[in-house]
Protein backbone atom coordinates (compact mmCIF):
# COMPACT_ATOMS: atom_id res chain seq x y z
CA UNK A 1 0.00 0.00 0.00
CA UNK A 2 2.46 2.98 -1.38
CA UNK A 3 1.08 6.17 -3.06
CA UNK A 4 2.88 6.05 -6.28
CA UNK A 5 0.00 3.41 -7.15
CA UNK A 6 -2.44 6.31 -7.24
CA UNK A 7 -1.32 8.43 -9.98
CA UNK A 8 0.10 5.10 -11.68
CA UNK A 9 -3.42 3.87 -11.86
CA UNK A 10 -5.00 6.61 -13.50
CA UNK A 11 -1.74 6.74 -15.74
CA UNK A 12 -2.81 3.14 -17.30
CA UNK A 13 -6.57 3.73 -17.18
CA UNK A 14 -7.16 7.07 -17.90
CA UNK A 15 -3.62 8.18 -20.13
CA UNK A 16 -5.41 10.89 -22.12
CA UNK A 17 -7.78 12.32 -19.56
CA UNK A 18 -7.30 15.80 -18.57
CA UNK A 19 -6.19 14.70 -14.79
CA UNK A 20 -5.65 18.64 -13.17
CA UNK A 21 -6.69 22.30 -15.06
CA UNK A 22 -4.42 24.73 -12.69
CA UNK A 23 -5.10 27.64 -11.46
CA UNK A 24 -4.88 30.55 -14.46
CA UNK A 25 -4.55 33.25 -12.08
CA UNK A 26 -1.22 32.67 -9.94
CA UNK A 27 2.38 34.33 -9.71
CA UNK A 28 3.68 31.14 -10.77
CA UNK A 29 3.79 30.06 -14.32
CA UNK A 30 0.63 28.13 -14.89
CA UNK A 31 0.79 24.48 -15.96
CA UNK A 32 -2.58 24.86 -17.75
CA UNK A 33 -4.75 21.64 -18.23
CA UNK A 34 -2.40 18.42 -18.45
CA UNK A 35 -3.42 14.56 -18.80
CA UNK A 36 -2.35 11.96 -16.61
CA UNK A 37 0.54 11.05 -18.50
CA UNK A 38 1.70 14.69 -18.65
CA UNK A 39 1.15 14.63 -14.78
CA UNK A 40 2.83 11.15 -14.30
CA UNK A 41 5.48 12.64 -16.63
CA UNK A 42 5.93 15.40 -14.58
CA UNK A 43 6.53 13.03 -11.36
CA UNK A 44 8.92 11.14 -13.01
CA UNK A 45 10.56 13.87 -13.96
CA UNK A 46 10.39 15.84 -10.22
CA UNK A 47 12.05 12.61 -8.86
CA UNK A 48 15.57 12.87 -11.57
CA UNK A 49 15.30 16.33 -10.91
CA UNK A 50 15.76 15.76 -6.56
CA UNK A 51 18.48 12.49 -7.46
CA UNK A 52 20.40 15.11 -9.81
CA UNK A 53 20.21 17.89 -6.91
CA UNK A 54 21.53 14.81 -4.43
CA UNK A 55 18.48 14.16 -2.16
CA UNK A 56 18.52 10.73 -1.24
CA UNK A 57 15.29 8.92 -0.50
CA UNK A 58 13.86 9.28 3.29
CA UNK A 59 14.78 13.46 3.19
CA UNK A 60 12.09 15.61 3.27
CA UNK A 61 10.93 18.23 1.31
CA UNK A 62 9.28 21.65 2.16
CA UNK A 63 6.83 23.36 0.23
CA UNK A 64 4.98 26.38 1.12
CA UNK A 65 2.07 26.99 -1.42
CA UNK A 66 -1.45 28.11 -1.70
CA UNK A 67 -3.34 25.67 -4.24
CA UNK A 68 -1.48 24.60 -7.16
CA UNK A 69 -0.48 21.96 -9.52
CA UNK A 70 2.62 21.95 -8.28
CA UNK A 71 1.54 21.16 -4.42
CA UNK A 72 -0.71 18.42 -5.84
CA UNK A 73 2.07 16.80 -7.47
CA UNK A 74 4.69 16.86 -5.06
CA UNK A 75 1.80 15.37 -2.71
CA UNK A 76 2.02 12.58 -5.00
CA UNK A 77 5.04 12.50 -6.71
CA UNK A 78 7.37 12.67 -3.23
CA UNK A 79 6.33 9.98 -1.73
CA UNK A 80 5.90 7.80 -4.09
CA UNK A 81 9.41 8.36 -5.00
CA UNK A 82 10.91 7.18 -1.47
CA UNK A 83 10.95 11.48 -0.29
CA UNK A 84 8.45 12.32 2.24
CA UNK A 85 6.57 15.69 1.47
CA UNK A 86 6.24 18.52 4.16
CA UNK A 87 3.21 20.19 3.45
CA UNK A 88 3.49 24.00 4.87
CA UNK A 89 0.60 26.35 5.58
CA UNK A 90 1.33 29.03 3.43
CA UNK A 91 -0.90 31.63 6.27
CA UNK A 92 1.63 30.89 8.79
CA UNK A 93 5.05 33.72 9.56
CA UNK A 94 8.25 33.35 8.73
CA UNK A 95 8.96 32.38 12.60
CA UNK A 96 6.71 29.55 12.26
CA UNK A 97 7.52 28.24 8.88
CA UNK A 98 11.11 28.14 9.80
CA UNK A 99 10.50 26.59 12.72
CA UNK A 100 8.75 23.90 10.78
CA UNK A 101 11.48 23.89 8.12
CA UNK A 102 14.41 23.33 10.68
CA UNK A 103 12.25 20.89 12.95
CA UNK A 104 11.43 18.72 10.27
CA UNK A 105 14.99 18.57 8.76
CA UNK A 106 14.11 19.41 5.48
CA UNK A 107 16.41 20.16 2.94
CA UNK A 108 14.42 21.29 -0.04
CA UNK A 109 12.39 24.70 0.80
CA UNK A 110 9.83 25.15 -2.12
CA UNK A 111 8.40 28.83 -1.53
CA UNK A 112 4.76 30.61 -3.67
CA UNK A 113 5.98 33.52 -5.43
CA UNK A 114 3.55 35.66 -3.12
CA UNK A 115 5.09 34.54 -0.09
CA UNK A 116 9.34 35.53 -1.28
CA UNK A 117 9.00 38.79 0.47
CA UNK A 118 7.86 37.28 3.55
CA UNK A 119 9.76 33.30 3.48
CA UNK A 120 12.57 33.69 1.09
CA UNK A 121 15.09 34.23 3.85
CA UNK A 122 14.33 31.34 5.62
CA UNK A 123 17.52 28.83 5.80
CA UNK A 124 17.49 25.63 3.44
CA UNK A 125 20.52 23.30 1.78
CA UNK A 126 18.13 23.45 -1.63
CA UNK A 127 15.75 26.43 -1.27
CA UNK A 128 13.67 27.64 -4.77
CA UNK A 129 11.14 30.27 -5.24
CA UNK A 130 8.50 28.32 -7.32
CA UNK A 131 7.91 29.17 -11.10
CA UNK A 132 10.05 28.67 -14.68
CA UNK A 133 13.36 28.55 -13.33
CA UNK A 134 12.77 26.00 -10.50
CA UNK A 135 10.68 24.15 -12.83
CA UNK A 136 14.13 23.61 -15.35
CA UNK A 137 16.02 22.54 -12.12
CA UNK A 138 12.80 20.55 -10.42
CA UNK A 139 11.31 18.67 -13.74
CA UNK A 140 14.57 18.09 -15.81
CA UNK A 141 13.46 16.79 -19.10
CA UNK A 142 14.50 12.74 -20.56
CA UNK A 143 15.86 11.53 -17.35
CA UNK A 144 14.56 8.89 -15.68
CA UNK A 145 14.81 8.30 -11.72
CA UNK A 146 16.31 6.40 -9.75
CA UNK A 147 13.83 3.57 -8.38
CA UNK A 148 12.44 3.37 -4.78
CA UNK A 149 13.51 -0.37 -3.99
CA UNK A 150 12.41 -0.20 -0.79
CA UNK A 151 8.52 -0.15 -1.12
CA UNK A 152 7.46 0.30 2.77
CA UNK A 153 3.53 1.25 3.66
CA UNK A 154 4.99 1.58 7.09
CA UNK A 155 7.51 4.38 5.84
CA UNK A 156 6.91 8.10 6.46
CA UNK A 157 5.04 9.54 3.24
CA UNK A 158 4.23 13.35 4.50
CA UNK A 159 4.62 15.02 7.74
CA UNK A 160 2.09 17.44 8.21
CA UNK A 161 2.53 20.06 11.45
CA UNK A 162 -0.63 20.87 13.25
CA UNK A 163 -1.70 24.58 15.01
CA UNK A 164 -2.27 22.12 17.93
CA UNK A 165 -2.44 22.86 21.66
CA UNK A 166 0.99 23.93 22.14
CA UNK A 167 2.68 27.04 21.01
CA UNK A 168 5.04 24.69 18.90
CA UNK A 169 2.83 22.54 16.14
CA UNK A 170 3.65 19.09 16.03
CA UNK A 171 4.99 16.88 12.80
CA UNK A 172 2.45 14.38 12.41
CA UNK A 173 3.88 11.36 10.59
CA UNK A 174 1.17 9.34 7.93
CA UNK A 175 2.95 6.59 6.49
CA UNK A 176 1.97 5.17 3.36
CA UNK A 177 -0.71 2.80 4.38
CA UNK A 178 -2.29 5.73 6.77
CA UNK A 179 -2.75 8.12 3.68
CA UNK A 180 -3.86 4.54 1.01
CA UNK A 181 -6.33 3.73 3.63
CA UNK A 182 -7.62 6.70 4.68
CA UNK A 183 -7.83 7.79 0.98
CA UNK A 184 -9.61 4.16 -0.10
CA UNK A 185 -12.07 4.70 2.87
CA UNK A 186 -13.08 8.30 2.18
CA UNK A 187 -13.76 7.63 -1.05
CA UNK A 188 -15.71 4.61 -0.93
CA UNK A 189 -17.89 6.42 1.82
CA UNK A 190 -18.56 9.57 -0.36
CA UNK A 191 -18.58 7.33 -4.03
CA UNK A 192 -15.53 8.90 -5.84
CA UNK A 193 -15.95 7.84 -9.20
CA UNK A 194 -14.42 8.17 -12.92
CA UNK A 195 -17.52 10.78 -13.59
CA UNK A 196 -16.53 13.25 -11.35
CA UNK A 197 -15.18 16.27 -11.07
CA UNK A 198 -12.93 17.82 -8.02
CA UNK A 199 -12.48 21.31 -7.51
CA UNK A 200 -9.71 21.94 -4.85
CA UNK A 201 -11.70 24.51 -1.98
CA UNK A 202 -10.07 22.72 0.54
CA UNK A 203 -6.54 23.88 0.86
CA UNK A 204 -4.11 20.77 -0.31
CA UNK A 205 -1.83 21.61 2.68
CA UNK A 206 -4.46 20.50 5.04
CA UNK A 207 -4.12 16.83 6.04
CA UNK A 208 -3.01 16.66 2.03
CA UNK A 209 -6.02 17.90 1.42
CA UNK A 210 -7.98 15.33 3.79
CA UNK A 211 -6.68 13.21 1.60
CA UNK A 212 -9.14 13.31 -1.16
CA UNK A 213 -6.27 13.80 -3.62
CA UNK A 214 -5.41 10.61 -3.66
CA UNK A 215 -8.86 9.18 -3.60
CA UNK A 216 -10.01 10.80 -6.96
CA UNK A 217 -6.68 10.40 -8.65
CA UNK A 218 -6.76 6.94 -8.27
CA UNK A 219 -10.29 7.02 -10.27
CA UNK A 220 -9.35 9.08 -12.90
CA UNK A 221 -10.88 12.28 -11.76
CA UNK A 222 -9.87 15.59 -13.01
CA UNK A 223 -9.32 18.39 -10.44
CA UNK A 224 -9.84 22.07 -10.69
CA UNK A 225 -7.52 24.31 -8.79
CA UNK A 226 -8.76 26.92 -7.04
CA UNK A 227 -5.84 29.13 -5.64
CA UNK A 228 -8.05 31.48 -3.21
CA UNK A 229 -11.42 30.75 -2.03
CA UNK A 230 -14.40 33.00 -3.56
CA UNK A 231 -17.73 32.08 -3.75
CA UNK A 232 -18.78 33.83 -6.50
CA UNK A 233 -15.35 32.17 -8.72
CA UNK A 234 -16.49 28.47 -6.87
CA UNK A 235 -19.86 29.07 -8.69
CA UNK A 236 -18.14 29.69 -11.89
CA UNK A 237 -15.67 26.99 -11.93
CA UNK A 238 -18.42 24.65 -10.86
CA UNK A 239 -20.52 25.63 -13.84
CA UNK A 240 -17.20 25.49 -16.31
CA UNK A 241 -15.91 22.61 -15.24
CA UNK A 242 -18.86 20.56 -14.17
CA UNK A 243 -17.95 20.14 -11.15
CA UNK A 244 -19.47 17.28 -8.83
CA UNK A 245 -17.25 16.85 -5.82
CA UNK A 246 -15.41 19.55 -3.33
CA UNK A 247 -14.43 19.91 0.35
CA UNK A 248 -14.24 22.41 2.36
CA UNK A 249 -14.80 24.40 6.03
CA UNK A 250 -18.44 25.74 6.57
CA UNK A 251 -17.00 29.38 5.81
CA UNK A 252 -16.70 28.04 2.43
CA UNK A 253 -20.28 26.96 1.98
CA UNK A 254 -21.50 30.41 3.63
CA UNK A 255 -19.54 31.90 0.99
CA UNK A 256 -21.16 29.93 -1.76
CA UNK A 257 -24.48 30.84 -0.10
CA UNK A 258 -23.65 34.69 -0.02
CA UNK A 259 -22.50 34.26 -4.14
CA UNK A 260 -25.83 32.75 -4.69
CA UNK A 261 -28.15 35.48 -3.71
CA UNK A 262 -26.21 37.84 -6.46
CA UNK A 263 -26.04 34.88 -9.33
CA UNK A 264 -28.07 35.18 -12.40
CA UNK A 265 -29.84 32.11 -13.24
CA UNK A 266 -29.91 28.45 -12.10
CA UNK A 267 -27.60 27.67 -9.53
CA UNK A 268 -24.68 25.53 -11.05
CA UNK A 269 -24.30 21.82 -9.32
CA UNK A 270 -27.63 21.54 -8.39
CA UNK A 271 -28.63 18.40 -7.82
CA UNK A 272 -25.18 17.26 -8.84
CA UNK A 273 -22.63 18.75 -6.27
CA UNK A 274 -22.11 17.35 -3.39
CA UNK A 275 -19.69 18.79 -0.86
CA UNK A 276 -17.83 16.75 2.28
CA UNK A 277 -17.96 19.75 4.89
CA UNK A 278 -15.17 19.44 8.09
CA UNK A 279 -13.58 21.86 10.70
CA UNK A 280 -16.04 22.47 12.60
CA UNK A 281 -19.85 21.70 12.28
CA UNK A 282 -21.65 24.01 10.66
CA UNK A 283 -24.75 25.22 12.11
CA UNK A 284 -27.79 23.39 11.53
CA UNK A 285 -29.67 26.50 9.39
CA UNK A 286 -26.55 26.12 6.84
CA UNK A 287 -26.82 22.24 6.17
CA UNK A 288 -30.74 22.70 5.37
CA UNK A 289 -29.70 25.87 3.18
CA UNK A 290 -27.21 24.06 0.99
CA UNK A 291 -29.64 21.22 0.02
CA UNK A 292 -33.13 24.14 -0.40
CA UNK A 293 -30.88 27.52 -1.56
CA UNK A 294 -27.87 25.24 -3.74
CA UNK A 295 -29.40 22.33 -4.10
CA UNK A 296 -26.25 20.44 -2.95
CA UNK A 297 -25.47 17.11 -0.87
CA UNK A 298 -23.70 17.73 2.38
CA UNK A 299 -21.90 15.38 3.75
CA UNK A 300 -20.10 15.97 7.28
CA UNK A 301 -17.16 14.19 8.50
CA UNK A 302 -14.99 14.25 11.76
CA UNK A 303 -11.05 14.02 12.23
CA UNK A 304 -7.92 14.99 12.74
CA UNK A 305 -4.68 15.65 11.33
CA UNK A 306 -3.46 13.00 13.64
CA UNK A 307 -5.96 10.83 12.18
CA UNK A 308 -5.29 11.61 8.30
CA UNK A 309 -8.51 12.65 9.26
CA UNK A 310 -11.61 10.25 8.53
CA UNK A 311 -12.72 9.16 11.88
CA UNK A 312 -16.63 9.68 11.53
CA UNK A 313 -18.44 10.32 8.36
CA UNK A 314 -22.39 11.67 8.24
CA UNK A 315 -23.78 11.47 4.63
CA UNK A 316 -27.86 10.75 4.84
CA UNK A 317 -29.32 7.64 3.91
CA UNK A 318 -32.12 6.65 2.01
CA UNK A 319 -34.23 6.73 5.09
CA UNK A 320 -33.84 10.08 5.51
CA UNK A 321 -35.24 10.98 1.92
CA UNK A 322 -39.15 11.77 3.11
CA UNK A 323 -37.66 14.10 6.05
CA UNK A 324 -37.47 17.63 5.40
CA UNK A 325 -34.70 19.96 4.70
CA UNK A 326 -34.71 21.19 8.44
CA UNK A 327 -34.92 17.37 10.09
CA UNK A 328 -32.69 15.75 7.77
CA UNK A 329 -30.18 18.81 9.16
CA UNK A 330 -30.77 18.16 12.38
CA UNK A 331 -29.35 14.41 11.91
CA UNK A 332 -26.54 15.97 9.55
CA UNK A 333 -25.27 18.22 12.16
CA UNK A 334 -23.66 14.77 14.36
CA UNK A 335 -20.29 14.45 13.41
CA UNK A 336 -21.59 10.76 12.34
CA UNK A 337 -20.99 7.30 12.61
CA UNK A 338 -17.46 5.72 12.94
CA UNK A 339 -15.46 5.33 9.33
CA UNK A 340 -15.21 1.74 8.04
CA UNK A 341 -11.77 0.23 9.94
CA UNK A 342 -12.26 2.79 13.12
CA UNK A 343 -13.16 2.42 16.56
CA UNK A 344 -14.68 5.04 19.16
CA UNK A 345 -15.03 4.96 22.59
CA UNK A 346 -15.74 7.90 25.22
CA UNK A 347 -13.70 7.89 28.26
CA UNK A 348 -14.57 8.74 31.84
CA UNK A 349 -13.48 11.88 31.42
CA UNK A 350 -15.89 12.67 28.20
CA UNK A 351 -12.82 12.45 25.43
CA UNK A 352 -13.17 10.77 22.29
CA UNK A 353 -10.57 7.96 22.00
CA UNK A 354 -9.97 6.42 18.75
CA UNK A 355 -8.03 3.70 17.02
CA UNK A 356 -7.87 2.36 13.93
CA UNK A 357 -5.67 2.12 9.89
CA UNK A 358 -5.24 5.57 9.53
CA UNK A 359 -4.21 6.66 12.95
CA UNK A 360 -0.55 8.74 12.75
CA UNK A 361 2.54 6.79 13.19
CA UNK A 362 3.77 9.15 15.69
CA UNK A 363 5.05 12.74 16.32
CA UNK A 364 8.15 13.81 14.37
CA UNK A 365 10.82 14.21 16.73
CA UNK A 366 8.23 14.07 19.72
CA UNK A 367 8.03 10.42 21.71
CA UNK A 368 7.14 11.79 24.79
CA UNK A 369 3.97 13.81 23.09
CA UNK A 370 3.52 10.45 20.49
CA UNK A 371 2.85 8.22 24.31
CA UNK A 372 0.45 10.91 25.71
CA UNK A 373 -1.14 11.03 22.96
CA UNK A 374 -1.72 7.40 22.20
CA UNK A 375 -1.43 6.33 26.47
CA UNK A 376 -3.63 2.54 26.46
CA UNK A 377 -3.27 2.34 22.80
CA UNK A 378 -6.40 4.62 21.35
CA UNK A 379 -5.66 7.59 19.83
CA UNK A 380 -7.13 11.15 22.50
CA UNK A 381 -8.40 13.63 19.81
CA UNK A 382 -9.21 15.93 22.70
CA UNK A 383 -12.40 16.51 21.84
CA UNK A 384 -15.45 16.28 24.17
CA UNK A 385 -18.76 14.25 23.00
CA UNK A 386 -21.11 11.49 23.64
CA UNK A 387 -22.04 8.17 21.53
CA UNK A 388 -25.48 7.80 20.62
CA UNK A 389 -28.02 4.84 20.49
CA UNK A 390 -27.36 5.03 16.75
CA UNK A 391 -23.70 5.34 17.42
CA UNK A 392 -23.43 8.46 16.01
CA UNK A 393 -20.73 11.01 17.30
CA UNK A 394 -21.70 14.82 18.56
CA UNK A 395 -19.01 16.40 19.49
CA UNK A 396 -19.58 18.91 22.29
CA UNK A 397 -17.04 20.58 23.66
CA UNK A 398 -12.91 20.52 23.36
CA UNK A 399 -10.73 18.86 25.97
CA UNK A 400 -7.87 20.63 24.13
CA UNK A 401 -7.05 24.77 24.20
CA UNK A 402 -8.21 24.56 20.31
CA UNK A 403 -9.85 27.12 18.70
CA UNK A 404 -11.46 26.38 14.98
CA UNK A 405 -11.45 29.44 12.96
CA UNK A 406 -12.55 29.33 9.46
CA UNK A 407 -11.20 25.68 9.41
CA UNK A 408 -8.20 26.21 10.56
CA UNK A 409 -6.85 25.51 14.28
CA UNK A 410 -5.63 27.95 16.25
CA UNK A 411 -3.76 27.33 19.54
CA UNK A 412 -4.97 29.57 22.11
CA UNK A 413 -1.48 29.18 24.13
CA UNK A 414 0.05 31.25 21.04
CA UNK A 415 -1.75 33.38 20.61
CA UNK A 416 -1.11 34.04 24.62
CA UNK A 417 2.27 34.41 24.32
CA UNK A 418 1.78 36.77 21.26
CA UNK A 419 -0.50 39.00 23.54
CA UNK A 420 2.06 38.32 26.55
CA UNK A 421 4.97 39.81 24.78
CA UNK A 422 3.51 43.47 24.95
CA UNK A 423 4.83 44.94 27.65
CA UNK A 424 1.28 46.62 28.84
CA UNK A 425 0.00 42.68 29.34
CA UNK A 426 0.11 41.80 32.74
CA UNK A 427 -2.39 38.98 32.34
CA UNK A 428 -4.45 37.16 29.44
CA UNK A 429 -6.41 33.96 28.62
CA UNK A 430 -7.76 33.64 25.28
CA UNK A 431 -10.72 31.82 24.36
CA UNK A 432 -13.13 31.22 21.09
CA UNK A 433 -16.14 32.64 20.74
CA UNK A 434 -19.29 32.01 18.55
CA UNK A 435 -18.82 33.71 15.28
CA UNK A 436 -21.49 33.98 12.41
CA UNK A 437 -18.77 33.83 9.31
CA UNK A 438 -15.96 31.55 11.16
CA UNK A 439 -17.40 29.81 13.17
CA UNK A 440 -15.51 30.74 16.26
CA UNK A 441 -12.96 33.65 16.62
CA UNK A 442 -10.04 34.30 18.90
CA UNK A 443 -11.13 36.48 21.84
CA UNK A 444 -8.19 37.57 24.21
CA UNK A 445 -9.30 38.69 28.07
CA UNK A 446 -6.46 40.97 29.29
CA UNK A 447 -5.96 42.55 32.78
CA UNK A 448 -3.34 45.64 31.60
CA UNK A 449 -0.37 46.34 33.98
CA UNK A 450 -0.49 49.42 36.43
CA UNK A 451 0.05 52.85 34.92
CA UNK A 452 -0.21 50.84 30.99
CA UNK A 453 -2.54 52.52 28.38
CA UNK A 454 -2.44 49.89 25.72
CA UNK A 455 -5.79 49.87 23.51
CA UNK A 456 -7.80 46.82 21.52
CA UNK A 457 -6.28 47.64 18.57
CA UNK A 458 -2.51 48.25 19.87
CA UNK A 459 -2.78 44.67 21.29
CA UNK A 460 -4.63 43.05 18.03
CA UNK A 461 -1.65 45.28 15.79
CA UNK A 462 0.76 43.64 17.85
CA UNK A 463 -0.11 40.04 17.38
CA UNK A 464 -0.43 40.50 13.58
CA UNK A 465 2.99 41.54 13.81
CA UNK A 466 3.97 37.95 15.71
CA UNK A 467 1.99 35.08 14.03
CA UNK A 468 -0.26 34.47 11.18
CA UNK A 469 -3.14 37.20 10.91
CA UNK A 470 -6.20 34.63 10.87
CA UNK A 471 -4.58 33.36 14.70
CA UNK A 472 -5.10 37.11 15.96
CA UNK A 473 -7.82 37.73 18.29
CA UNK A 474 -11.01 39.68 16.46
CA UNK A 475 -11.59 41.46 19.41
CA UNK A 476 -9.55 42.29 22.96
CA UNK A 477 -11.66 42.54 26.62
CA UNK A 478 -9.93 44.16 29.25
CA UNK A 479 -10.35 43.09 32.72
CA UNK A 480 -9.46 43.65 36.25
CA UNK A 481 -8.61 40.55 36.91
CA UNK A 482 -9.24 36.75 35.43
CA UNK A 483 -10.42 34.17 37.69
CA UNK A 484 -8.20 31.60 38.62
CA UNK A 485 -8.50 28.35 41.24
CA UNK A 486 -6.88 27.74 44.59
CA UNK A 487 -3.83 26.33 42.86
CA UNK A 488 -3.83 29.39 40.83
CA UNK A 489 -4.69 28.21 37.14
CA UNK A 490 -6.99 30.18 34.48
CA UNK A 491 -10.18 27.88 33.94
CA UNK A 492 -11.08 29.05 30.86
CA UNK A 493 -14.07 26.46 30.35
CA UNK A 494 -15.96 29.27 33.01
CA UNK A 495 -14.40 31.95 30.89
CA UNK A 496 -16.12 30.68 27.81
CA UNK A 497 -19.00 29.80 29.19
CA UNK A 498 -21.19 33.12 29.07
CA UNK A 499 -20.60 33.37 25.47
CA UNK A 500 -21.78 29.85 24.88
CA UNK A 501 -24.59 30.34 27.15
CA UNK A 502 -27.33 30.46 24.23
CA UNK A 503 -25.78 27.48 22.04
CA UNK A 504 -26.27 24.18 21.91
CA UNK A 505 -22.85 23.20 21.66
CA UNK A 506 -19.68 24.70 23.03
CA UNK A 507 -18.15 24.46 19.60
CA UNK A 508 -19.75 26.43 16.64
């Protein structure tokens, strides 16, 4: 079970379908529409091009991208060529990226054009801003690699670093087998087939792209990049392309929502699209407004990056078909039932415990955190919920000091330390809070020092100028003082709890 067998599949079945259209509008050179023989091509050729520059199989390799052709490839074409690829989130600072970069040992740094400004000093033995002249060193033309020999599911394919609980994000390790069956489940559950058509809302960097890369490769499915999301541009592409199949956080379906009040005409997918939603769950009003306003299938599913991420999947069956938009949503919103090959459990303390194919092979560099995390041999996501009678999962509330903005995890223990380093900050504790676009939204509580005249938007300025802008907190609350127990720690589940007080969940 090694990845190369993806893209060699579709190679044999499907030579002369168009396999990826890239995305026109980039700083990079566009690679345009290319087959899967031009793709498979191009991985051959990405391979020679690492042998001639002297990386050795096992090294890993960097890349720091929004959506491209060239991130989809290397997601495929370095592992199954012995490397292992280091996805990057290209939101993330230069402090952060190069923390990833050195932590992981990687020794090709592949940087977007957008982000040389901000990344392009960052340290590497083989460092390249992507575009025309990396491509002539990266994709050397008429030379074959060197082979693999080794063939090991149980090898490191990708490491990708989570926004965790900790101010330093931890190198999750999938091996081969984690991403083949994780990718083979997913797609069996939501029916990838050679009809469809992918378009790429779901940033690639993300758990690969939850992993449904691999999963419609291997069936011959063309993808559509999409670089940035837009609603109004995912309504287009849909309608160009004929697009059937995308992923994506609930911010993107509110902003297909919003671009559908403004489009002229039918609404394109409808009745054909159907989207797998994760991050967070959306509310219950957006499910049953995707199926009445878009005419779309949602489909929810649960995970983690630790967990490659299918651990629960929620698409309706046909017993659900006389129920109405509004009661078929209220069954949607669950996180759902357990993926095929996984096993849940709920522990005393209210945590969902998992175990199962696709479950990480450890921490990079990180025993000690790779034991806590998997102490009695299940998997702790962190996560609050409860099992019902159907055995369907709701998750409730977070064990972990996660918040989910917009899809993407932000500790709140950074962006503490980002608030911390202002000299006026004598105190802080930063929470999420319900948001009606993200979901949830940093929210920092501060108690100023004596004689300091620091405002919101001094504080807020100041984190943007420490870590990744979507991390920052939305809004700053000063206080005299925060709350804290005999033993003299910040319970922030009381902190949170009056902004909660009107939802059903803790988690929006």
């Amino acid at each position: 079970m090694t990845v190369g067998h993806f893209l060699g599949r579709a190679e044999k079945m499907h030579p002369n379908r168009i396999a990826i259209h890239d995305e026109p509008d980039q700083p990079a050179d566009s690679w345009g529409s290319m087959t899967f023989t031009e793709l498979a091509a191009k991985a051959r050729a990405q391979a020679a091009g690492l042998d001639q520059l002297g990386v050795g199989f096992g090294e890993r390799v960097a890349i720091v991208s929004q959506n491209s052709a060239r991130l989809m490839l290397s997601l495929m074409a370095l592992p199954a060529y012995g490397r292992v690829c280091v996805p990057v989130n290209f939101r993330l600072s230069r402090e952060e990226v190069e923390y990833i970069v050195e932590h992981s040992g990687a020794t090709v740094l592949l940087i977007d054009p957008e982000l040389e400004d901000a990344l392009g000093g960052i340290p590497c033995q083989h460092k390249f801003i992507i575009g025309a002249e990396s491509d002539a060193i990266l994709y050397p033309e008429g030379v074959e690699p060197e082979r693999w020999e080794i063939e090991d599911e149980n090898s490191t394919a990708t490491i990708n670093y989570t926004s965790g609980t900790t101010a330093r994000p931890k190198g999750v390790e999938m091996t081969h087998r984690n991403i083949w069956m994780n990718a083979v489940t997913f797609g069996w559950d939501v029916t990838v087939n050679g009809n469809d058509v992918y378009l790429h809302t779901l940033p690639m960097f993300h758990c690969n792209g939850w992993g449904m890369p691999y999963a419609t490769i291997s069936q011959g499915v063309p993808s559509v990049v999409l670089r940035k999301v837009d609603g109004a541009e995912i309504l287009r592409r849909i309608d160009e392309h004929g697009v059937t199949l995308m992923c994506g956080a609930p911010a993107v379906v509110a902003a297909a929502l919003d671009a559908a009040q403004d489009w002229d005409g039918p609404i394109p997918g409808a009745g054909k699209v159907r989207m797998v939603v994760a991050g967070a769950p959306p509310p219950t009003r957006t499910i049953a407004r995707m199926e009445t306003e878009l005419g779309w299938e949602f489909i929810q599913i649960y995970g983690l990056t630790e967990t490659a991420p299918l651990l629960t999947i929620n698409r309706a069956p046909h017993e659900w078909s006389d129920l109405s938009a509004d009661d078929k949503a209220e069954r949607l919103v669950r996180a759902g039932g357990p993926a095929l090959g996984i096993e849940l459990k709920i522990s005393s303390a209210g945590e969902i415990l998992a175990r199962g194919n696709h479950i990480l092979k450890s921490y990079w560099a990180q025993p000690d955190a790779t034991a806590q995390a998997m102490e009695g041999g299940w998997f702790h996501t962190g996560d609050g919920g409860i099992i019902d009678e159907h055995n369907y999962v709701t998750i409730q509330d977070r064990k972990k000091d996660v918040i989910i903005s917009g899809g993407e995890n932000v500790s709140s223990i950074e962006v503490e330390d980002a608030l911390f380093s202002h000299p006026a900050v004598e105190e802080v504790a930063v929470i999420g809070v319900p948001h009606k676009k993200w979901g949830e939204t940093p929210l920092g509580l501060v108690v100023l020092a004596a004689g300091s005249s620091a405002t919101e938007r001094d504080l807020i300025d100041h984190c943007r100028d420490k870590i990744a802008h979507y991390k920052c907190p939305t809004r700053i609350e000063f206080r005299d003082e925060l709350a804290r127990t005999a033993t003299g720690k910040i319970q922030k589940f009381k902190l949170r709890d009056p902004y909660w007080e009107d939802m059903e969940k803790k988690i929006n």
